[in-house]
Protein backbone atom coordinates (compact mmCIF):
# COMPACT_ATOMS: atom_id res chain seq x y z
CA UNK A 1 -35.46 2.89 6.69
CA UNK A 2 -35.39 0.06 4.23
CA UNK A 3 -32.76 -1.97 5.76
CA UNK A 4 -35.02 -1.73 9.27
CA UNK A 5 -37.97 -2.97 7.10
CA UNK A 6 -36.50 -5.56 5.41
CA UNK A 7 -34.99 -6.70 8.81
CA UNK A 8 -38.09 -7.18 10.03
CA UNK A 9 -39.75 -8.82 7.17
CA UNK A 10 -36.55 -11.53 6.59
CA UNK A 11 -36.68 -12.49 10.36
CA UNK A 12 -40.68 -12.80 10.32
CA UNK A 13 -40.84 -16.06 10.67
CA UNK A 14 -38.98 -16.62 14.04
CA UNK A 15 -41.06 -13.77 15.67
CA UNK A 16 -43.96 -15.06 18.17
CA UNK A 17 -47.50 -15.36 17.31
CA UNK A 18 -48.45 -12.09 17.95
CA UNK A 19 -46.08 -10.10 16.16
CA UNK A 20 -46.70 -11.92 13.06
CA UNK A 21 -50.17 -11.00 13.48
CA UNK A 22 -49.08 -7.69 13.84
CA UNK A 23 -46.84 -7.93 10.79
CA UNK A 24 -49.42 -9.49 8.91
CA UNK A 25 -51.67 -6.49 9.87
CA UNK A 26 -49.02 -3.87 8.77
CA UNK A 27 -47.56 -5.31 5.71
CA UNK A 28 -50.91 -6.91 4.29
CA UNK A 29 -50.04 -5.53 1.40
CA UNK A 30 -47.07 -7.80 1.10
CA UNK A 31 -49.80 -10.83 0.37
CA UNK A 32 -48.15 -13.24 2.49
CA UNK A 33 -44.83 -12.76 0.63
CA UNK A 34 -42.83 -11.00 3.68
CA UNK A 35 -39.64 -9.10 2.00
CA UNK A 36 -39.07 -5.66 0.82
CA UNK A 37 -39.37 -6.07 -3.16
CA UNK A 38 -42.99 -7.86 -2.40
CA UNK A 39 -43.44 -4.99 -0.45
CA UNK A 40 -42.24 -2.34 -2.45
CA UNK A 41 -43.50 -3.66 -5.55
CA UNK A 42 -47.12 -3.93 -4.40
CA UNK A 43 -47.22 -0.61 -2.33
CA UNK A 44 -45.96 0.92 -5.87
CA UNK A 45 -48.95 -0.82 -7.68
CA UNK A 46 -51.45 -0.12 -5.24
CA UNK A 47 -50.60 3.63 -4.57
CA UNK A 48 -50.19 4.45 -8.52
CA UNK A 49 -53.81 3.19 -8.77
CA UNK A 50 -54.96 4.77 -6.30
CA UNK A 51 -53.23 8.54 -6.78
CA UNK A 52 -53.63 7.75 -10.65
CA UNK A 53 -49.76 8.04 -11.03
CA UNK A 54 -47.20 6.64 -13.27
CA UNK A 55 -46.13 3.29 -11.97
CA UNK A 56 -41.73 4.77 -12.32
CA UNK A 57 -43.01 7.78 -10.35
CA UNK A 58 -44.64 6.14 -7.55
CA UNK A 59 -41.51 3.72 -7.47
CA UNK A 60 -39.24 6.76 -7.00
CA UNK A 61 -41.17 8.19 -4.34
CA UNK A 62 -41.34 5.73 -2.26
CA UNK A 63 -37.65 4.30 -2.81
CA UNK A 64 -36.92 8.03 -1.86
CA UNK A 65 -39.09 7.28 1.47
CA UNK A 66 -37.36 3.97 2.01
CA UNK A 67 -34.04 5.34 1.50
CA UNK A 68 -34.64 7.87 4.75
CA UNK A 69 -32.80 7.35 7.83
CA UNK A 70 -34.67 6.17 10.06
CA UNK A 71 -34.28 9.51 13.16
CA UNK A 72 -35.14 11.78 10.27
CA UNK A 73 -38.25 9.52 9.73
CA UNK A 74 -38.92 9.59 13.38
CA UNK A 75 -38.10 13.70 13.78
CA UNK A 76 -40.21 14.41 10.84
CA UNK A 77 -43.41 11.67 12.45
CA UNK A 78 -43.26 13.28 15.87
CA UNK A 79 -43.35 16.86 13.95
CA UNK A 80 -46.70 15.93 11.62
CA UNK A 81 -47.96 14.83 15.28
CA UNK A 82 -47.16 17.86 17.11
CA UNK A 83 -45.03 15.37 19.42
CA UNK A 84 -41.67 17.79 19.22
CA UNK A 85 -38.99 17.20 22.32
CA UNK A 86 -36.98 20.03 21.47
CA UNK A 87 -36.53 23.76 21.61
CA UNK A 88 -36.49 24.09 18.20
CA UNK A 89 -39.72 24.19 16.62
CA UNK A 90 -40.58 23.98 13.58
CA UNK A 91 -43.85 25.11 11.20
CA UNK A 92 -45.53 26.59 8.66
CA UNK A 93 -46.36 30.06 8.34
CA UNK A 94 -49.84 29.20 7.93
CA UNK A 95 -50.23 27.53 11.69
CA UNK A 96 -47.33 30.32 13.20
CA UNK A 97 -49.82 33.16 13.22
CA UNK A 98 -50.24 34.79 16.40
CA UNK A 99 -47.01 33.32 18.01
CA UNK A 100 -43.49 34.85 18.71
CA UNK A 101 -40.49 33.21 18.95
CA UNK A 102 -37.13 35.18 19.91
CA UNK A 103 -35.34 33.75 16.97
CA UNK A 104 -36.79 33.16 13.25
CA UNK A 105 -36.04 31.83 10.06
CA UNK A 106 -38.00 32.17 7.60
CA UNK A 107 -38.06 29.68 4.61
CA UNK A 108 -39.86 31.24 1.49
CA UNK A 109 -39.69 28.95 -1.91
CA UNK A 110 -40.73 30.09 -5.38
CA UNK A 111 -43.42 26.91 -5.43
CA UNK A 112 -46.10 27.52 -3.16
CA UNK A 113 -49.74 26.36 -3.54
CA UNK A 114 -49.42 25.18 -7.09
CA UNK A 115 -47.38 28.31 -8.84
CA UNK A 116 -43.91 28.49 -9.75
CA UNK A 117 -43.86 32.26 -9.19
CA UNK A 118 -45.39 32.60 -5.90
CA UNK A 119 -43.06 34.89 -4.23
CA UNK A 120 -41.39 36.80 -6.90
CA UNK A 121 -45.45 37.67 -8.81
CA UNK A 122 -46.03 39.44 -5.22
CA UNK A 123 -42.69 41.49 -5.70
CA UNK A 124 -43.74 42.25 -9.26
CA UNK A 125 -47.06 43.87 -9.11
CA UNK A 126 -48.64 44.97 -6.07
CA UNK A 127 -51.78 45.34 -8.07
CA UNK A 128 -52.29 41.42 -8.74
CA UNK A 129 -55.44 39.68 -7.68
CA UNK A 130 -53.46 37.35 -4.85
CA UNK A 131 -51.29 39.92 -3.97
CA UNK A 132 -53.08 40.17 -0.97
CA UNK A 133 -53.08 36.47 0.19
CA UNK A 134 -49.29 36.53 -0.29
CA UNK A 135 -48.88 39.94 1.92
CA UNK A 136 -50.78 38.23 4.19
CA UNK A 137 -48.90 35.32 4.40
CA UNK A 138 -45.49 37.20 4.28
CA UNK A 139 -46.56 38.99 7.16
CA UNK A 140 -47.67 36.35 9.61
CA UNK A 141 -44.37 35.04 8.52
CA UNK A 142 -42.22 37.41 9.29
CA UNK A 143 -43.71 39.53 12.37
CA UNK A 144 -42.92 36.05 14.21
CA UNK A 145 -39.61 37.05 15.57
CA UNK A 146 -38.78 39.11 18.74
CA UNK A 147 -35.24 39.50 18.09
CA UNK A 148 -33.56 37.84 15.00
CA UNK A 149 -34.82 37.12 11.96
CA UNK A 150 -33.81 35.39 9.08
CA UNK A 151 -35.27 34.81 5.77
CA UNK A 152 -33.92 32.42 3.32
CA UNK A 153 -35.59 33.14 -0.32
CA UNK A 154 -35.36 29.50 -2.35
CA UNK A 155 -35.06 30.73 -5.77
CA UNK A 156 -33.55 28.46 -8.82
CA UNK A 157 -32.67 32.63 -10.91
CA UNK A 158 -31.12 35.89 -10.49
CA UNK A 159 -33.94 37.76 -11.91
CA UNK A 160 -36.26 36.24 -8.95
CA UNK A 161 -33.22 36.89 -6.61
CA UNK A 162 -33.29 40.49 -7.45
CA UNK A 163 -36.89 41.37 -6.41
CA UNK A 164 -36.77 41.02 -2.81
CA UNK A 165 -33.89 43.09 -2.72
CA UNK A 166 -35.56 46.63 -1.76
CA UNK A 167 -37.39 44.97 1.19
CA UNK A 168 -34.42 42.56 2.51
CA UNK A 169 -31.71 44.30 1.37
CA UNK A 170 -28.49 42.25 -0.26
CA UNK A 171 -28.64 38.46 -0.21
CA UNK A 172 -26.06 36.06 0.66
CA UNK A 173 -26.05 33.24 -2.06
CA UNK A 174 -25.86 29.54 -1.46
CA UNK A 175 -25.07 27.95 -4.95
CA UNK A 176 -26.08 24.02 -5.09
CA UNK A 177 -23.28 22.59 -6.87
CA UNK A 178 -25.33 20.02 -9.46
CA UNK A 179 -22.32 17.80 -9.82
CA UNK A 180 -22.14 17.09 -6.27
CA UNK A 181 -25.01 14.55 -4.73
CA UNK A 182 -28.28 16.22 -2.76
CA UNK A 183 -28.49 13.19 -0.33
């Protein structure tokens, strides 16, 4: 996605009238300097003012944005806008409630809404004052298939692993290899 903005923002100048107004509108943050480090630099400052973040932070993030490619930009745009041209559909559990699908998979991740235990606490005592939110959630997640479902538990231990087991039954590991790049 960089290299398409910084296309764009090199070759400004030989663009009409009214796409450099239209540049100018988009990249105002750029203050009349048109190229990606202007633009980089003063989205950083401006964001990690606004979101009161460290300034190295911010600059990650959004080199992480820039370094997209540009159909998975578009595929994940046209998702946040409900805009999907496929069969495959994808959402959270929260917004799949009352829908069926004949074939499921189920993403569940130990971080959800601010906890680093979210799934494996529900596992551990049934007793537990969200225990209910998370059985709710679980179930609108997983009474979504017709026909197949699969659940994929994102979980960085074994201990967490093992808690699901008497409900799913024996997992199939996927070990990340931490030498090898995520990207």
């Amino acid at each position: 996605m960089s290299e398409v903005i910084n296309n764009l923002l090199t070759s400004y100048s030989s663009y009409s009238r009214l796409l450099q107004e239209n540049i100018q509108d988009l990249f105002s943050i750029c203050n009349g300097e048109y190229n990606l480090d202007q633009f980089i630099n003063n989205s950083v400052k401006e964001v990690s003012e606004y979101l009161f973040k460290d300034i190295d932070e911010v600059n990650d993030i959004i080199l992480e944005v820039l370094s997209l490619n540009l159909e998975e930009f578009i595929k994940w745009y046209e998702y946040l806008n409900k805009d999907i041209k496929s069969n495959e559909i994808f959402m959270t559990c929260h917004n799949s409630k009352g829908l069926e699908y004949k074939n499921v998979v189920v993403f569940l991740e130990e971080r959800f809404e601010r906890k680093s235990n979210y799934i494996s606490a529900f596992f551990d005592d049934t007793e537990n004052e969200e225990y209910r939110s998370r059985k709710n959630l679980l179930y609108v997640s997983l009474s979504r298939a017709v026909k197949n479902l699969i659940v994929c538990y994102l979980c960085n231990d074994e201990e967490s692993a093992s808690k699901p087991r008497p409900y799913f039954g024996e997992p199939k590991k996927w070990v990340l290899d931490s030498r090898l790049p995520t990207s």
